[in-house]
C-alpha atoms as a PDB file:
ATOM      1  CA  UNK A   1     108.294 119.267 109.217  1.00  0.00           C
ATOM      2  CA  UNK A   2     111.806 119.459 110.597  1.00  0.00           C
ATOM      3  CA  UNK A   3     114.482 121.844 109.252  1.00  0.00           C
ATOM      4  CA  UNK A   4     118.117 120.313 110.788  1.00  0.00           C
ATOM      5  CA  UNK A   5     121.535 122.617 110.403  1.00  0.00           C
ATOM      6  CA  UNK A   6     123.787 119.285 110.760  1.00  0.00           C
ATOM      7  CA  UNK A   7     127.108 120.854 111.798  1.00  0.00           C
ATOM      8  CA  UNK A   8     130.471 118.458 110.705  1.00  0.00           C
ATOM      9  CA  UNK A   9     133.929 117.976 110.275  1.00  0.00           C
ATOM     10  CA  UNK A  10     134.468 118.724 106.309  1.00  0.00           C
ATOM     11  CA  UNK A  11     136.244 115.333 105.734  1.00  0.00           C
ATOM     12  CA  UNK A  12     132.675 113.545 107.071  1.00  0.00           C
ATOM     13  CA  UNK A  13     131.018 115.640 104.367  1.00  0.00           C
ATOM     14  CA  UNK A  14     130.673 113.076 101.545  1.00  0.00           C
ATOM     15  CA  UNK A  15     129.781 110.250 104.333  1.00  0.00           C
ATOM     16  CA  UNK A  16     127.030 111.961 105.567  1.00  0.00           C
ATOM     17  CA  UNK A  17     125.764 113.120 102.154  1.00  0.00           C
ATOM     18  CA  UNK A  18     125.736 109.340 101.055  1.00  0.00           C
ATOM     19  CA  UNK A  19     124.306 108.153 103.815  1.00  0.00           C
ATOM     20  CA  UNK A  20     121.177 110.708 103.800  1.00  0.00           C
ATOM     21  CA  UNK A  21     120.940 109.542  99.975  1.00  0.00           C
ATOM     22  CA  UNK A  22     120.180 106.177 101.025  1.00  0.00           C
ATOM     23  CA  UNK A  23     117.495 107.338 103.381  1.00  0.00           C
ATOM     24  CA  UNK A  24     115.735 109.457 100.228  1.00  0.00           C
ATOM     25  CA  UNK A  25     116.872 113.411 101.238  1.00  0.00           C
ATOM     26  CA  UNK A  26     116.389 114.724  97.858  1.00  0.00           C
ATOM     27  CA  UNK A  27     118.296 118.201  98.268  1.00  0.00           C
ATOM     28  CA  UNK A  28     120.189 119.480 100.857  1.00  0.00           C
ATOM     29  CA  UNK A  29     122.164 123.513 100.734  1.00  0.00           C
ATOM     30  CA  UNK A  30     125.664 123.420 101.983  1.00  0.00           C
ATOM     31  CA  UNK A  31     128.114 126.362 103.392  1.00  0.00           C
ATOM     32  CA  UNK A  32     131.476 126.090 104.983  1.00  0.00           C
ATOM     33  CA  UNK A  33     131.344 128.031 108.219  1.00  0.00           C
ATOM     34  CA  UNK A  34     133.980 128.487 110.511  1.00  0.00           C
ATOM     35  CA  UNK A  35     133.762 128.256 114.723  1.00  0.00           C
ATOM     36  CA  UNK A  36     134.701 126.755 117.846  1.00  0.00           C
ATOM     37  CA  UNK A  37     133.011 124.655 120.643  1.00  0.00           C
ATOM     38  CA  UNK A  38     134.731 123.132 123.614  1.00  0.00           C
ATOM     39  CA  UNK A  39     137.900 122.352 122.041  1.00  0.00           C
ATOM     40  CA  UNK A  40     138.228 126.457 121.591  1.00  0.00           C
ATOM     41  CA  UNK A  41     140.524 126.337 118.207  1.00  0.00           C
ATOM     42  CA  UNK A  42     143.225 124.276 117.544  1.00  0.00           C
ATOM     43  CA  UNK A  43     147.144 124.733 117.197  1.00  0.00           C
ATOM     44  CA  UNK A  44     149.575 123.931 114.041  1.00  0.00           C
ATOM     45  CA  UNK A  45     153.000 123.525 113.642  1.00  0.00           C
ATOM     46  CA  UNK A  46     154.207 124.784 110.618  1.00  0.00           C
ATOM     47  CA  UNK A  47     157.925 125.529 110.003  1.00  0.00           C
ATOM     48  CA  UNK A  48     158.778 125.150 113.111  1.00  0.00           C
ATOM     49  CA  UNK A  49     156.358 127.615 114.331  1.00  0.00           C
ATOM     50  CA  UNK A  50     153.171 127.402 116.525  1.00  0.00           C
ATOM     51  CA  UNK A  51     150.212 128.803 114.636  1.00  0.00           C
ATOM     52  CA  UNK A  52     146.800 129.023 117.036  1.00  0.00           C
ATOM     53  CA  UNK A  53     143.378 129.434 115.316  1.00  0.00           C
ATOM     54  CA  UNK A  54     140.432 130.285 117.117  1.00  0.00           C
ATOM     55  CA  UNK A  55     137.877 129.075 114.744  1.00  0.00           C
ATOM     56  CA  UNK A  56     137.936 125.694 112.683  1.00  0.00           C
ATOM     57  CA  UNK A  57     136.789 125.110 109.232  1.00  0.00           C
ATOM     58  CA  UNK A  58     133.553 122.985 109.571  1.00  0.00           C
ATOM     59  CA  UNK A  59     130.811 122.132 107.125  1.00  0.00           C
ATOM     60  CA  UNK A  60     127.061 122.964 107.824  1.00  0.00           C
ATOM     61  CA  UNK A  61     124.472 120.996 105.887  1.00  0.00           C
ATOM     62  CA  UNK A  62     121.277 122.101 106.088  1.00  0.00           C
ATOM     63  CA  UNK A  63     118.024 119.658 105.037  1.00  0.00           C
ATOM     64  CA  UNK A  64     114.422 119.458 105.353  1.00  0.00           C
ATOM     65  CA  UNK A  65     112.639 116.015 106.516  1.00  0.00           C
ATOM     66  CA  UNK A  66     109.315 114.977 107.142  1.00  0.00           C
ATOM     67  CA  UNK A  67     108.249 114.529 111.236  1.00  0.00           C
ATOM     68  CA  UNK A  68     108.119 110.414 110.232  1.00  0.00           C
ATOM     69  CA  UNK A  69     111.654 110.688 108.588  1.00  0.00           C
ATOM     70  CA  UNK A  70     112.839 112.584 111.427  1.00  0.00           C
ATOM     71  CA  UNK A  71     114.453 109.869 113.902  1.00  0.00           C
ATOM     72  CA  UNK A  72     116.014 107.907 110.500  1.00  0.00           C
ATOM     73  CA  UNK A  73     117.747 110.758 109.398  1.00  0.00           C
ATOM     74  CA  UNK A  74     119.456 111.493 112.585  1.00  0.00           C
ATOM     75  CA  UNK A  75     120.362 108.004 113.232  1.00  0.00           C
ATOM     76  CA  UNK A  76     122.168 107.627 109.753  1.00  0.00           C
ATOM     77  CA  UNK A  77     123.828 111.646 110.290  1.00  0.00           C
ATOM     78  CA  UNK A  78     124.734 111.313 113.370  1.00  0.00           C
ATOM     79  CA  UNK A  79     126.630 107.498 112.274  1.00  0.00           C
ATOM     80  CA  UNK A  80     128.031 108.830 109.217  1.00  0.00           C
ATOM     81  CA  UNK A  81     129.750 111.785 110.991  1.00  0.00           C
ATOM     82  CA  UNK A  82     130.946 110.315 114.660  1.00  0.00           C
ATOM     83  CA  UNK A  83     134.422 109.708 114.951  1.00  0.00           C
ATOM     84  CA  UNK A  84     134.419 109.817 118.637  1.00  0.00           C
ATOM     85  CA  UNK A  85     136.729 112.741 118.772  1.00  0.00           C
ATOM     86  CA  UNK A  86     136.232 116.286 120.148  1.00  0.00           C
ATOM     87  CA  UNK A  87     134.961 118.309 117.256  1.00  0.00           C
ATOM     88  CA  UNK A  88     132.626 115.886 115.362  1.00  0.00           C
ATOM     89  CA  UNK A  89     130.048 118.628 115.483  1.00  0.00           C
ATOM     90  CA  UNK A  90     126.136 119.453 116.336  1.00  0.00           C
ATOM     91  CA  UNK A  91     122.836 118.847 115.036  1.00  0.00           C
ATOM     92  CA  UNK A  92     120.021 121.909 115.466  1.00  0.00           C
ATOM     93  CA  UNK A  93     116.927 120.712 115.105  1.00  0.00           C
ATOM     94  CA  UNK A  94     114.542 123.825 113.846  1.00  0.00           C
ATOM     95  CA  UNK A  95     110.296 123.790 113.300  1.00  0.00           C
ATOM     96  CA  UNK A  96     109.397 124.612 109.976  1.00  0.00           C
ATOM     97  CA  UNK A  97     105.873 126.554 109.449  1.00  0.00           C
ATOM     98  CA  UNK A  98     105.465 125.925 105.632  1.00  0.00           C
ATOM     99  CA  UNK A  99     107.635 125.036 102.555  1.00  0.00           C
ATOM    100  CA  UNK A 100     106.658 126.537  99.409  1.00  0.00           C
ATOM    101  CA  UNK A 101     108.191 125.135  96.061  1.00  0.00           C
ATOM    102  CA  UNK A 102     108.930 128.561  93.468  1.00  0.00           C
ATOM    103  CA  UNK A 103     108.092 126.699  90.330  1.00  0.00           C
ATOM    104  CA  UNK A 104     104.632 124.978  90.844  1.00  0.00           C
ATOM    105  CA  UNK A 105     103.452 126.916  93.799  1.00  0.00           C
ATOM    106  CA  UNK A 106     102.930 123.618  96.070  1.00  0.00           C
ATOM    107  CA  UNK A 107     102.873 123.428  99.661  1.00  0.00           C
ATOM    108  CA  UNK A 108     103.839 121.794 102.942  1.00  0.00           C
ATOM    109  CA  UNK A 109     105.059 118.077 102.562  1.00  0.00           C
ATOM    110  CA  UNK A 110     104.266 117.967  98.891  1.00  0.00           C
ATOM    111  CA  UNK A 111     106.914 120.824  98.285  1.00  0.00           C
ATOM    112  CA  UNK A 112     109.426 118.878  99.829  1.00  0.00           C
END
């Protein structure tokens, strides 16, 4: 079992959510972060004025898959969020020991 912290430009958001749909990802736990990679900010022009922000507003999804599920749901994150430009984001790709589900107790795979 996989957990993956899929890292994205905020407008690729509902893309990517639809497309992991269609693969069966059940839940998924998403936060607005902030940050910067190689492109180190980005500038604005707003009345006339240059604005410069260090850190750009990005979307972090966070999932768990099975190891079989693994390859599918990269293929179908990674097409749903590529625009070719700088900035289209990271995956992390994270071992997961156990899963337990609150409710009924389960776990492992069945808890997913």
């Amino acid at each position: 079992m996989k957990k993956l912290e899929i890292i994205i430009r905020t407008s690729k958001l509902n893309s990517v959510k639809a497309a992991l749909e269609t693969l069966g990802v059940h839940g998924m736990t998403i936060i607005e972060v902030k940050g910067y990679g190689r492109q180190r900010g980005h500038k604005e022009v707003y009345r006339g004025a240059t604005l410069e922000s260090q850190f750009v507003p990005k979307t972090q999804i966070n999932i768990l898959v099975h190891d079989e599920g693994l390859k599918s749901v990269l293929d179908a994150a990674i097409a749903a969020a590529q625009t070719g430009e700088l900035g289209d984001g990271k995956i992390a790709i994270l071992p997961v020991e156990d899963v337990i589900r609150i409710r009924t107790g389960e776990r492992g795979d069945t808890a997913l």
